[in-house]
PDB file of N, CA and C in Angstrom:
ATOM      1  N   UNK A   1     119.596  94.929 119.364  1.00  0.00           N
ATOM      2  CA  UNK A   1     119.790  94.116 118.181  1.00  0.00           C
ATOM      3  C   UNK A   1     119.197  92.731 118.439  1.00  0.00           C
ATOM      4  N   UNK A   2     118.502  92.223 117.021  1.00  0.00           N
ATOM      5  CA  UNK A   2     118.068  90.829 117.410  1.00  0.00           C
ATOM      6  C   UNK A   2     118.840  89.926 116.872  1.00  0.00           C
ATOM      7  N   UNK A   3     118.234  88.651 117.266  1.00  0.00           N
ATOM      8  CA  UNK A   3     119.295  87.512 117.097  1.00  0.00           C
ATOM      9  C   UNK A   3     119.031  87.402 115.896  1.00  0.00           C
ATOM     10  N   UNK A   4     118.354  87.436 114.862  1.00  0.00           N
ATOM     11  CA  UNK A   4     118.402  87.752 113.378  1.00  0.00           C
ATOM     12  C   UNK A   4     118.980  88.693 113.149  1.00  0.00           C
ATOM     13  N   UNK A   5     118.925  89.921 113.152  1.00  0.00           N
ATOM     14  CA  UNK A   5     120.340  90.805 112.914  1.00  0.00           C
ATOM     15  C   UNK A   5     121.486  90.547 113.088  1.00  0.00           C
ATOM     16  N   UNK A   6     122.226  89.960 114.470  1.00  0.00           N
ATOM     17  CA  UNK A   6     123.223  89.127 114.479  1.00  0.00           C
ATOM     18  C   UNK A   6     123.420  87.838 113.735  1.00  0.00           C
ATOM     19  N   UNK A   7     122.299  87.318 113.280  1.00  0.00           N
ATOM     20  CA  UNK A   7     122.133  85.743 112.684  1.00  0.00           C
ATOM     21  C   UNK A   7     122.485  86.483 110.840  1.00  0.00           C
ATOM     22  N   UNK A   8     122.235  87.576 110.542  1.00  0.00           N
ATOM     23  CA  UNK A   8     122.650  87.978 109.228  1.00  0.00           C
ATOM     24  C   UNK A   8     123.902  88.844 109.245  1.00  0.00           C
ATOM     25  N   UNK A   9     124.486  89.015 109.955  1.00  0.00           N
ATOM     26  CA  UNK A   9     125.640  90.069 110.284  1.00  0.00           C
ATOM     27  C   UNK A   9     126.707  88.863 110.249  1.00  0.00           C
ATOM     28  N   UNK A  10     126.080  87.608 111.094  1.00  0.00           N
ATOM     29  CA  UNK A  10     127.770  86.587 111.148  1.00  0.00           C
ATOM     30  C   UNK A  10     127.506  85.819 109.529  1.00  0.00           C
ATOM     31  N   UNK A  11     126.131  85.703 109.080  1.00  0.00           N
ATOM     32  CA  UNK A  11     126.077  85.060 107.608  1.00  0.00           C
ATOM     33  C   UNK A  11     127.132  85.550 106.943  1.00  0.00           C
ATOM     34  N   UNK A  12     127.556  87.010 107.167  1.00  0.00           N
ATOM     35  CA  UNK A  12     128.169  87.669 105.838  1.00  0.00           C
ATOM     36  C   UNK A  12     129.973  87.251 106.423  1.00  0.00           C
ATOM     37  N   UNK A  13     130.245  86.669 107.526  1.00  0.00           N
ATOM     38  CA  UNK A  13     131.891  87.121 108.306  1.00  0.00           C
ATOM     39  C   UNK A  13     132.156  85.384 108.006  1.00  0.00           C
ATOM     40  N   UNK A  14     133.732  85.211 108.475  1.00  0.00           N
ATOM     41  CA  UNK A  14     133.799  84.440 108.119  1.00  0.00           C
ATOM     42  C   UNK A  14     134.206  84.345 109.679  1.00  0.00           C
ATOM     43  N   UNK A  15     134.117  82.854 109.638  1.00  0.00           N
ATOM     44  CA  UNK A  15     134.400  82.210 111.011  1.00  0.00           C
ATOM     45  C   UNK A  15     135.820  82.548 111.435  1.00  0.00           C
ATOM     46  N   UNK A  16     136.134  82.871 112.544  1.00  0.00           N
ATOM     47  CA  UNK A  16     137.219  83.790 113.343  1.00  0.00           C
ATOM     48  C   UNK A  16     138.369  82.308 113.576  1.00  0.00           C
ATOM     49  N   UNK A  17     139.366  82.894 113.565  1.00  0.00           N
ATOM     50  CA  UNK A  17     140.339  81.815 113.853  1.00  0.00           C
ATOM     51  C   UNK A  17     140.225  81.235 115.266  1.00  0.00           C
ATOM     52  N   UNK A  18     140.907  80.072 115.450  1.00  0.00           N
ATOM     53  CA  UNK A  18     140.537  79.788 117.004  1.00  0.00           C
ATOM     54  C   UNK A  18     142.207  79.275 117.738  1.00  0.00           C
ATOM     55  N   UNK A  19     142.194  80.097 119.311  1.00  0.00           N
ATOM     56  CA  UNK A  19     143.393  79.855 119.806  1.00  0.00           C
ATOM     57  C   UNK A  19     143.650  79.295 120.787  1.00  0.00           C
ATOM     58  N   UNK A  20     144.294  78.507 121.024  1.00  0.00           N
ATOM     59  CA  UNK A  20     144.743  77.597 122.580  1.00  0.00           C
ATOM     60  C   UNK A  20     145.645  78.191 123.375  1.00  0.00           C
ATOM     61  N   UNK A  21     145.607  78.386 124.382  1.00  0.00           N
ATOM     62  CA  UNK A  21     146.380  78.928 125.554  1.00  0.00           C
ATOM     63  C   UNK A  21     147.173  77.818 126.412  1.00  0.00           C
ATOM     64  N   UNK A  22     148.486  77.867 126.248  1.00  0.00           N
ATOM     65  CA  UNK A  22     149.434  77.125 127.032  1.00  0.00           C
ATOM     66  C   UNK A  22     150.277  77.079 127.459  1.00  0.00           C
ATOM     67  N   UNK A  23     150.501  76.727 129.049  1.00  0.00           N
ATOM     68  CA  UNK A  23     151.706  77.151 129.628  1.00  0.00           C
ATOM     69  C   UNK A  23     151.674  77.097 131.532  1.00  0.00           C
ATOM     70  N   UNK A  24     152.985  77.319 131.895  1.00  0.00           N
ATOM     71  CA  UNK A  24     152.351  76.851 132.945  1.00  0.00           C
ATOM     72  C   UNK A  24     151.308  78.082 134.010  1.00  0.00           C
ATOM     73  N   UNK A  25     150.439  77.767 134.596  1.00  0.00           N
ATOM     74  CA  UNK A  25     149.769  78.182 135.195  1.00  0.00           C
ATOM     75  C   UNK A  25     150.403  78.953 136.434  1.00  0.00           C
ATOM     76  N   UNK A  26     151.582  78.462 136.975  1.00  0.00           N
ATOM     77  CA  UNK A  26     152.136  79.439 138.251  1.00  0.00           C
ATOM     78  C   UNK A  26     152.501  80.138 137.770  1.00  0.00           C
ATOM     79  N   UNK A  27     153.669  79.928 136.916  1.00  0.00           N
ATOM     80  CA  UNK A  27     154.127  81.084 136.144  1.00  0.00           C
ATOM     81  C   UNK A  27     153.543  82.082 134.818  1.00  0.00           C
ATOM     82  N   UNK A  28     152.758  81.532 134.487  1.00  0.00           N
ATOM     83  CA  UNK A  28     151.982  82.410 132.948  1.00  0.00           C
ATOM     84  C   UNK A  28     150.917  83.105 133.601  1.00  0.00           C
ATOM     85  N   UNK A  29     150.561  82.636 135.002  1.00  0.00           N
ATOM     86  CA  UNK A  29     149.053  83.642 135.090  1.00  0.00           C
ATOM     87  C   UNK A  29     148.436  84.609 134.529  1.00  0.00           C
ATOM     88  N   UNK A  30     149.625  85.734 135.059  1.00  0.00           N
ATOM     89  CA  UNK A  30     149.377  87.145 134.542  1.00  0.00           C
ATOM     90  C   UNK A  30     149.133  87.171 132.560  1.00  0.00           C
ATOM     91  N   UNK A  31     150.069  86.530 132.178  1.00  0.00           N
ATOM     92  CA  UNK A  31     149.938  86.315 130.364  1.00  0.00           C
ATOM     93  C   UNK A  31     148.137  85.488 130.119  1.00  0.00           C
ATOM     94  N   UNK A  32     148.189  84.529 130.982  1.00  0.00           N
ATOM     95  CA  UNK A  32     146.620  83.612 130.519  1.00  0.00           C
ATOM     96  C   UNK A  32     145.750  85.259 130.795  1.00  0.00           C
ATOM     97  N   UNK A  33     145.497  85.680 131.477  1.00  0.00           N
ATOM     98  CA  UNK A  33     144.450  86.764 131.816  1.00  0.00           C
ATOM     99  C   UNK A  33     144.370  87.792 130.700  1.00  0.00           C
ATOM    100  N   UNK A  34     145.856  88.000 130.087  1.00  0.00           N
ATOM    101  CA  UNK A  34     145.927  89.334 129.599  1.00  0.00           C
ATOM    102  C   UNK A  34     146.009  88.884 128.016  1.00  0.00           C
ATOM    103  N   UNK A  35     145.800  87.323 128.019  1.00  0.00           N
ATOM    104  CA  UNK A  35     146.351  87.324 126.691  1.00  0.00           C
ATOM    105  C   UNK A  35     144.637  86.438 126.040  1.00  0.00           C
ATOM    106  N   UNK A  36     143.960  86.295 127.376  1.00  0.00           N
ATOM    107  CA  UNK A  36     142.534  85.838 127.208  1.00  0.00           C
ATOM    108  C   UNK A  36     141.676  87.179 126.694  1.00  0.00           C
ATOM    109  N   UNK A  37     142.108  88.318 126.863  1.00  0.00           N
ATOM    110  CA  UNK A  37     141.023  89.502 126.801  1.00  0.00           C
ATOM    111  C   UNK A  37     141.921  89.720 125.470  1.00  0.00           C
ATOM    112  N   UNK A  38     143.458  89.972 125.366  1.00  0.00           N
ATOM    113  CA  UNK A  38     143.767  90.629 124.543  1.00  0.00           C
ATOM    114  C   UNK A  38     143.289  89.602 122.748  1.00  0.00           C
ATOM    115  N   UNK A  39     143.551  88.471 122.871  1.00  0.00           N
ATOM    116  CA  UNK A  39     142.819  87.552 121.801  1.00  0.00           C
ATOM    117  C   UNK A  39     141.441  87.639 121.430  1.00  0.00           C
ATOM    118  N   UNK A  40     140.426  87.873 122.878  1.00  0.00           N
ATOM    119  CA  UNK A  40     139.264  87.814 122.481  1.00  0.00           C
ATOM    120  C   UNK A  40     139.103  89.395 121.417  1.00  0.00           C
ATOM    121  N   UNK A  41     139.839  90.579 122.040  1.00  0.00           N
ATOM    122  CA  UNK A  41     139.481  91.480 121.482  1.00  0.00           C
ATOM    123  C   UNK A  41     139.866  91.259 120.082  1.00  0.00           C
ATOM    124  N   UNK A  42     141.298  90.504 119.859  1.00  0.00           N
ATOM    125  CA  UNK A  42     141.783  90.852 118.496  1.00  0.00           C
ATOM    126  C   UNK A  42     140.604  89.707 117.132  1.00  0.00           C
ATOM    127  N   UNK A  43     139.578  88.985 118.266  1.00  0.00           N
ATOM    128  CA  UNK A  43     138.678  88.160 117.098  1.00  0.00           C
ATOM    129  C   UNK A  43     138.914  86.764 116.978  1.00  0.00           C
ATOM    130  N   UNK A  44     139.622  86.675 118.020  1.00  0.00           N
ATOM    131  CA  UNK A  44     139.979  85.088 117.951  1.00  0.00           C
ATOM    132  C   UNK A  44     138.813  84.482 119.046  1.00  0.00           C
ATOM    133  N   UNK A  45     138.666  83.114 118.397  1.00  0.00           N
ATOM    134  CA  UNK A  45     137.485  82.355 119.970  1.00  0.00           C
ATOM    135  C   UNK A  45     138.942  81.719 120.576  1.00  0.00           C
ATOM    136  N   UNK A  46     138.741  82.412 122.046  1.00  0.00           N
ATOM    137  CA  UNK A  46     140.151  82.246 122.416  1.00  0.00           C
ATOM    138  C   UNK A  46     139.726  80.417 123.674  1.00  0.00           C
ATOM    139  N   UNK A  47     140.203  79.687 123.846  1.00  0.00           N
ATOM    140  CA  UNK A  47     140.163  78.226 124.317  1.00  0.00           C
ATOM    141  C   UNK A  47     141.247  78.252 125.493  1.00  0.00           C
ATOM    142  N   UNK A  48     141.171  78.417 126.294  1.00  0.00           N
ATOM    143  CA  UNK A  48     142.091  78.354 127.457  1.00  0.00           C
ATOM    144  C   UNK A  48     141.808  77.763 129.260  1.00  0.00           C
ATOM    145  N   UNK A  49     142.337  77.850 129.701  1.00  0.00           N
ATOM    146  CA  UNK A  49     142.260  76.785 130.624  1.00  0.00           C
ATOM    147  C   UNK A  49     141.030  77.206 131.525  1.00  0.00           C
ATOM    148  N   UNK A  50     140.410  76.219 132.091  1.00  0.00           N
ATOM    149  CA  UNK A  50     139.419  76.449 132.940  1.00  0.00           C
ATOM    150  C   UNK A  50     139.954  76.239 134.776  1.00  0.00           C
ATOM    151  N   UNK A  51     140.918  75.480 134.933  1.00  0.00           N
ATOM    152  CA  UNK A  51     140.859  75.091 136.215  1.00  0.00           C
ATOM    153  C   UNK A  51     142.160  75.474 136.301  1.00  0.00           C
ATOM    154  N   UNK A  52     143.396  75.480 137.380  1.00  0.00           N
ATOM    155  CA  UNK A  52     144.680  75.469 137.423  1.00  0.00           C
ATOM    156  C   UNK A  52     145.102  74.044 137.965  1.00  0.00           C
ATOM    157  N   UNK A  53     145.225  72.873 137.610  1.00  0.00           N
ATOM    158  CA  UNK A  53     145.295  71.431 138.301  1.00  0.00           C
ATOM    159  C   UNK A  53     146.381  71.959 139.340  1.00  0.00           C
ATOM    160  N   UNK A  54     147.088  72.877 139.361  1.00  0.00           N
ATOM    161  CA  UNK A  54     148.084  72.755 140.705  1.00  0.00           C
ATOM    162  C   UNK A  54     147.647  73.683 141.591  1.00  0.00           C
ATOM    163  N   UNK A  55     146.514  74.196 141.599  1.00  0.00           N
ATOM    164  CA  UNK A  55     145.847  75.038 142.756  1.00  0.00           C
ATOM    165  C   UNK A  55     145.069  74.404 143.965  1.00  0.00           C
ATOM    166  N   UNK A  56     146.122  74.098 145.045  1.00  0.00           N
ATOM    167  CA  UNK A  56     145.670  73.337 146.013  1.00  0.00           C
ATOM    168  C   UNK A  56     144.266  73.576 146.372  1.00  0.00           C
ATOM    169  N   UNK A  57     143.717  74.887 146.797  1.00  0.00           N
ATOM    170  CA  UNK A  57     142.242  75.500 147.228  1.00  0.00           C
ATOM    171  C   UNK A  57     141.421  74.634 146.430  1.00  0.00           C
ATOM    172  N   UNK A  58     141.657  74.245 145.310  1.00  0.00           N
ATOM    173  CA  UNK A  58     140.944  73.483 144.383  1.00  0.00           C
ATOM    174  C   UNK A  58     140.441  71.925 144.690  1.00  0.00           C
ATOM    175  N   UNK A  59     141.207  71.511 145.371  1.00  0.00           N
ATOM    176  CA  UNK A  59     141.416  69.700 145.834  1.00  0.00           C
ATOM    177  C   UNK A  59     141.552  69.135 144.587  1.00  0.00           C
ATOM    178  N   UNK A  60     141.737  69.246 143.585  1.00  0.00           N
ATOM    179  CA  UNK A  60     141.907  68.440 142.002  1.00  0.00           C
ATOM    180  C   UNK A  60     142.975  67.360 142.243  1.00  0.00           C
ATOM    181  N   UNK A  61     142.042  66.028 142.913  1.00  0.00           N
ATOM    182  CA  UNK A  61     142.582  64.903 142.908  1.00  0.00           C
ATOM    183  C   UNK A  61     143.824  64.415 141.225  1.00  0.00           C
ATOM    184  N   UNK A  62     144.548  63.434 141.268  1.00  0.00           N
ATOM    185  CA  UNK A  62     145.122  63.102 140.637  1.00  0.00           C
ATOM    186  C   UNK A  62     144.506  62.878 139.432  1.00  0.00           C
ATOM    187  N   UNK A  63     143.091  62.334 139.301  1.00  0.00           N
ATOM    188  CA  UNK A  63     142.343  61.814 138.395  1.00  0.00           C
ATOM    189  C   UNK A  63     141.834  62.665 138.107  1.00  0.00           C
ATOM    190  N   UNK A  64     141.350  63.773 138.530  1.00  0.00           N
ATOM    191  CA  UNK A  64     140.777  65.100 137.848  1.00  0.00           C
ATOM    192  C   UNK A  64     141.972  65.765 137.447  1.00  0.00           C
ATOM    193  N   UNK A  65     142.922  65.849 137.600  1.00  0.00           N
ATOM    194  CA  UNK A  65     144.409  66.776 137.246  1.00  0.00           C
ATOM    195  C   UNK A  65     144.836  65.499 135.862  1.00  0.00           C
ATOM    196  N   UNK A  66     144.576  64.636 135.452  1.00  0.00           N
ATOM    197  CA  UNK A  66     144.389  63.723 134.078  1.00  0.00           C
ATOM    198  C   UNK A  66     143.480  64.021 133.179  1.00  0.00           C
ATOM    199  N   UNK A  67     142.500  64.183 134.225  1.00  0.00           N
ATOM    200  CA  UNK A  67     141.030  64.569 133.319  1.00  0.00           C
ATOM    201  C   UNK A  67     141.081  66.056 132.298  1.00  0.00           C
ATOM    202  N   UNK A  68     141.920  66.994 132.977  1.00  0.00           N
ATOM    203  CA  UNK A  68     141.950  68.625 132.546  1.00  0.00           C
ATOM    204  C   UNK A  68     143.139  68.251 131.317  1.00  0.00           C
ATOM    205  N   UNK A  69     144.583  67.077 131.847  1.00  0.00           N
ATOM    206  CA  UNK A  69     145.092  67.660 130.606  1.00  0.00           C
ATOM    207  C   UNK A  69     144.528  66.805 129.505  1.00  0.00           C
ATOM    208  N   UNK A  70     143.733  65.606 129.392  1.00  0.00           N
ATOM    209  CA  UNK A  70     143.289  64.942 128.158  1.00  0.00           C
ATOM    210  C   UNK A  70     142.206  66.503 127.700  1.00  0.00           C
ATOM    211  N   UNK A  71     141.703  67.032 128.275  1.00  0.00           N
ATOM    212  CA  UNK A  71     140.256  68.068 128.024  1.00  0.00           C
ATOM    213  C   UNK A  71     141.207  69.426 126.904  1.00  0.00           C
ATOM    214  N   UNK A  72     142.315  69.421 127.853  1.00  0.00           N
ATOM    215  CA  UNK A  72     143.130  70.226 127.051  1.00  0.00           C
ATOM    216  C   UNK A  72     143.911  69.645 125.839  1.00  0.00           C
ATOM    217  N   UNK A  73     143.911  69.007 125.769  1.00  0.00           N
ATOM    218  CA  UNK A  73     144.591  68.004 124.431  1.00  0.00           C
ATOM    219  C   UNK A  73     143.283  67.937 123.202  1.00  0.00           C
ATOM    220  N   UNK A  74     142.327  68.208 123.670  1.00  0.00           N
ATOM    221  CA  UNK A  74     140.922  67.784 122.811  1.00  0.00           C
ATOM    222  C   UNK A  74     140.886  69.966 122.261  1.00  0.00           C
ATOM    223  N   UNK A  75     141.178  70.205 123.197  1.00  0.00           N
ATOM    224  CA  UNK A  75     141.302  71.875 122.865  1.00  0.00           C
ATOM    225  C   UNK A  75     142.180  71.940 121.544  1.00  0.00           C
ATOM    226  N   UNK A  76     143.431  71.625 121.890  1.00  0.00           N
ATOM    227  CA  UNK A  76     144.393  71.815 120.639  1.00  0.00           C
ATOM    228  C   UNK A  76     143.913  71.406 119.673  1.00  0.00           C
ATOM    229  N   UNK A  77     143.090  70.056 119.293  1.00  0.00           N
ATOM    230  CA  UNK A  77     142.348  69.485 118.277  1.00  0.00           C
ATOM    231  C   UNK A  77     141.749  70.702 117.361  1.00  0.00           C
ATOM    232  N   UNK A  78     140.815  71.212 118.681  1.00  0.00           N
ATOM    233  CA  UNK A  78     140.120  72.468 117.969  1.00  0.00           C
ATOM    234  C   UNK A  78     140.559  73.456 117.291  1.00  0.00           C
ATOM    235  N   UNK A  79     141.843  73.407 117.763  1.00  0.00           N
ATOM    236  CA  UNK A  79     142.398  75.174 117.805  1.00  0.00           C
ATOM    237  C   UNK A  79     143.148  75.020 116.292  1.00  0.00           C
ATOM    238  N   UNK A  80     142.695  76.652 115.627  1.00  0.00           N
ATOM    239  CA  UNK A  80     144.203  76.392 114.531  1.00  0.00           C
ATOM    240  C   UNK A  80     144.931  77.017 114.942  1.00  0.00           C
ATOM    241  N   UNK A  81     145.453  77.587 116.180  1.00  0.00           N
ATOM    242  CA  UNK A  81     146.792  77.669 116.299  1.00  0.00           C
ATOM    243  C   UNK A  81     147.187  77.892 118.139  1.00  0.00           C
ATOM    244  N   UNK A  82     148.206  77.668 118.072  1.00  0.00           N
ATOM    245  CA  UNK A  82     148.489  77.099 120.037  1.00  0.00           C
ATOM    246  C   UNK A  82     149.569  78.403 120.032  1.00  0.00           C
ATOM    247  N   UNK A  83     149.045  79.068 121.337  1.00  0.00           N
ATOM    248  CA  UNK A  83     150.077  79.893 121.794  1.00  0.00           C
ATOM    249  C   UNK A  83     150.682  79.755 123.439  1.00  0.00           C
ATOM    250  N   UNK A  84     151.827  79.624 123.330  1.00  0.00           N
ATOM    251  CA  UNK A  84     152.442  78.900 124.454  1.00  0.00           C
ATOM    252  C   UNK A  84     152.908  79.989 125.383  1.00  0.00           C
ATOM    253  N   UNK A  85     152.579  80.312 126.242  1.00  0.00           N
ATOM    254  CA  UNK A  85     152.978  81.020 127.357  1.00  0.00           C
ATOM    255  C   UNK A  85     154.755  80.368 128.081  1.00  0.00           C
ATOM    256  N   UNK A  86     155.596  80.542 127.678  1.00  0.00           N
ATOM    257  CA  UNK A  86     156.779  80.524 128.290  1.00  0.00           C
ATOM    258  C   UNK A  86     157.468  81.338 128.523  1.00  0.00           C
ATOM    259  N   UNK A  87     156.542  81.812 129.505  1.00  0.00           N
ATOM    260  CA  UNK A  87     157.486  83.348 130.694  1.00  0.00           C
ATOM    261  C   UNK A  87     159.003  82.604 131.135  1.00  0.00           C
ATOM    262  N   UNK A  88     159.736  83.822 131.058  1.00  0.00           N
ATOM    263  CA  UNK A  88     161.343  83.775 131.451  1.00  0.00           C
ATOM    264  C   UNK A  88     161.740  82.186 130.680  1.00  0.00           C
ATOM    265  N   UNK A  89     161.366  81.835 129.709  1.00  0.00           N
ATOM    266  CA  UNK A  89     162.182  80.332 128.757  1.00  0.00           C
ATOM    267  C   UNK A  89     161.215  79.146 129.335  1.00  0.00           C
ATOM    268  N   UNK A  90     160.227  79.532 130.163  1.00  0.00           N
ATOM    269  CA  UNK A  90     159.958  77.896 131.054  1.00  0.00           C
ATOM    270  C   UNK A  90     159.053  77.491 129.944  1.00  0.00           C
ATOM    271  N   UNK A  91     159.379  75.805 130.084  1.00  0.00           N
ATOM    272  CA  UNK A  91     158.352  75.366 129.743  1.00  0.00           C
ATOM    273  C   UNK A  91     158.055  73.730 130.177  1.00  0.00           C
ATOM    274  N   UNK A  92     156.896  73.936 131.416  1.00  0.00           N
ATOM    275  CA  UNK A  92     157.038  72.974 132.427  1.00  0.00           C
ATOM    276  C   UNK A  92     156.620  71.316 131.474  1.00  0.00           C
ATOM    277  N   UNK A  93     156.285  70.341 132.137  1.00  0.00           N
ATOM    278  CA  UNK A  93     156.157  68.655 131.679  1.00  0.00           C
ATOM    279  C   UNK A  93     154.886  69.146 130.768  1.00  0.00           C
ATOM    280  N   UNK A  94     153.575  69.736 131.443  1.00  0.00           N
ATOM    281  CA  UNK A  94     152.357  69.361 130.756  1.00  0.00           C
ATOM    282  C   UNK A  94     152.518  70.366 129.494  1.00  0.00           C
ATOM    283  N   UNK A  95     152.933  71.178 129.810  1.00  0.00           N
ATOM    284  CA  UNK A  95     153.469  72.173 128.381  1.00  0.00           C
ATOM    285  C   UNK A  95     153.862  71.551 127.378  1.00  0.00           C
ATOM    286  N   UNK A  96     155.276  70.299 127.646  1.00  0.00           N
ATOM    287  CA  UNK A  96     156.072  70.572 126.638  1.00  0.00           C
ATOM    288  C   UNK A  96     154.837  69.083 126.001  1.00  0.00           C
ATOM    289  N   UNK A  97     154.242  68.522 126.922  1.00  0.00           N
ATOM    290  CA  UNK A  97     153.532  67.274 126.170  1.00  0.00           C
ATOM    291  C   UNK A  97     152.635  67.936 125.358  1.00  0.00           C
ATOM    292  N   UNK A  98     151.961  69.173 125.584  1.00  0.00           N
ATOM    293  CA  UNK A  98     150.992  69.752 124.534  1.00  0.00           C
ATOM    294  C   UNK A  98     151.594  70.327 123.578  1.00  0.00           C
ATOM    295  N   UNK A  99     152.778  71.013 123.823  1.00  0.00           N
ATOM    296  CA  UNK A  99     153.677  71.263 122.453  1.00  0.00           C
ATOM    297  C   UNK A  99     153.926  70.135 121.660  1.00  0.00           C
ATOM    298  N   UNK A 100     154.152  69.232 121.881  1.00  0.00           N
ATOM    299  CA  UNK A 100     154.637  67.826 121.516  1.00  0.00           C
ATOM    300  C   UNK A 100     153.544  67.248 120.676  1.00  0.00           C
ATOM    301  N   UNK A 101     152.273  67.588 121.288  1.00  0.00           N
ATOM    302  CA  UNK A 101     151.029  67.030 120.474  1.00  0.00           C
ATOM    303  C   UNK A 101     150.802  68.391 119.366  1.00  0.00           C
ATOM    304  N   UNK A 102     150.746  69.369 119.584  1.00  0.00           N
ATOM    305  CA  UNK A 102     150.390  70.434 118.480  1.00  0.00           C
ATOM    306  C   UNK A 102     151.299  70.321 117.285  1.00  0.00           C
ATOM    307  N   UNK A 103     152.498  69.705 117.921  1.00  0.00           N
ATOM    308  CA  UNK A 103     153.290  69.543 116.366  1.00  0.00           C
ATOM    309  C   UNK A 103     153.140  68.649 116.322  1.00  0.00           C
ATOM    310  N   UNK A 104     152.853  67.595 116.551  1.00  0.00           N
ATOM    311  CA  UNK A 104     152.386  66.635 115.905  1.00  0.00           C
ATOM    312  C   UNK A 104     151.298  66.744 115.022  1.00  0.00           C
ATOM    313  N   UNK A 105     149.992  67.257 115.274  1.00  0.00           N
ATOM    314  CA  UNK A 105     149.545  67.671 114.464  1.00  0.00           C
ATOM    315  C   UNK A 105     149.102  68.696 113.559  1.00  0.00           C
ATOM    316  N   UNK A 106     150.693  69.081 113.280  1.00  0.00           N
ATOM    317  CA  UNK A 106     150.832  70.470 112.595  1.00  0.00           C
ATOM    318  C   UNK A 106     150.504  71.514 112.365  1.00  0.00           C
ATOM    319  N   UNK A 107     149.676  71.891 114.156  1.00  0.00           N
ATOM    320  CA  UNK A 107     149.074  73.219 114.386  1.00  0.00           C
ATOM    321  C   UNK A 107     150.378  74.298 114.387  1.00  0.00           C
ATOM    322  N   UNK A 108     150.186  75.391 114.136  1.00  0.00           N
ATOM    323  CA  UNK A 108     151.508  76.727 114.035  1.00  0.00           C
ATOM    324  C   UNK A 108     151.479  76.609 115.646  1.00  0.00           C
ATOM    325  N   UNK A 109     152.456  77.126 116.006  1.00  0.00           N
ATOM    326  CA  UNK A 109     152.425  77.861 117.187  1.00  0.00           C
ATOM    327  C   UNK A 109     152.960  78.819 118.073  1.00  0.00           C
ATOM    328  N   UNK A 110     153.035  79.843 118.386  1.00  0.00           N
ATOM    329  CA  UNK A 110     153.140  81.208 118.845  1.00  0.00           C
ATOM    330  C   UNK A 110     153.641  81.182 119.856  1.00  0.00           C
ATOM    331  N   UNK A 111     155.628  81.736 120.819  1.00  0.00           N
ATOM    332  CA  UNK A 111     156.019  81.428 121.738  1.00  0.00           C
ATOM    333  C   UNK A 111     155.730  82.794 122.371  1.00  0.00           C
ATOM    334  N   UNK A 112     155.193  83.146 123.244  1.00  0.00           N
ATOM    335  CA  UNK A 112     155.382  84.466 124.198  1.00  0.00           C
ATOM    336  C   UNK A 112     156.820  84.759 123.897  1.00  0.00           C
ATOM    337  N   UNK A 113     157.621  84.581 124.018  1.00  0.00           N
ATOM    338  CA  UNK A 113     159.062  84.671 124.478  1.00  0.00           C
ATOM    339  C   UNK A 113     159.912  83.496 123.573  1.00  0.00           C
ATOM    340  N   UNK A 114     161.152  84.421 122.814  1.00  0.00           N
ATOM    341  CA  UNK A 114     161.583  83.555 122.201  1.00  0.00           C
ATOM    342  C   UNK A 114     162.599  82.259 122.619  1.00  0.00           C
TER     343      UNK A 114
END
């Protein structure tokens, strides 16, 4: 298929909803992985984390572990709707500040777990 066939195939669709992934990273792992494939399949452009700021192997100084959650705060902007990974009720500091910002700006948002 060419990129004109695809370039007239998305003319006719309408732009796919878009979703944010959030939560904490020690504990949501397994959900970010399964809930990154399972979104992409269901048609969503799924937006989720790139780095884990608490993954030592990583060295993500203090100022780069600032840098990821402002990057992720600019995500929610994007997203119309935030789905929060809170395995077993958690929902750690940088979580609840991105929850805090999504309702603020009156994105919906979707709890794993009620």
């Amino acid at each position: 298929m060419t990129l004109n066939d695809l370039l007239q195939i998305k003319a006719q669709a309408t732009r796919p909803l878009i979703v944010v992934h959030c939560g904490s990273t020690s504990k949501a792992q397994e959900a970010f992985e399964e809930y990154r494939l399972r979104d992409t399949l269901d048609g969503y452009i799924v937006l989720t984390i790139g780095a884990s700021k608490n993954d030592v192997s990583l060295g993500i100084t203090p100022a780069q572990a600032t840098q990821l959650d402002i990057l992720h705060l600019f995500k929610i902007d994007l997203a119309d709707f935030v789905r929060v990974f809170n395995v077993g009720g958690y929902i750690g500091e940088s979580t609840r500040r991105e929850l805090e910002y999504a309702e603020a700006l009156g994105k919906p948002v979707c709890f794993l777990e009620k």
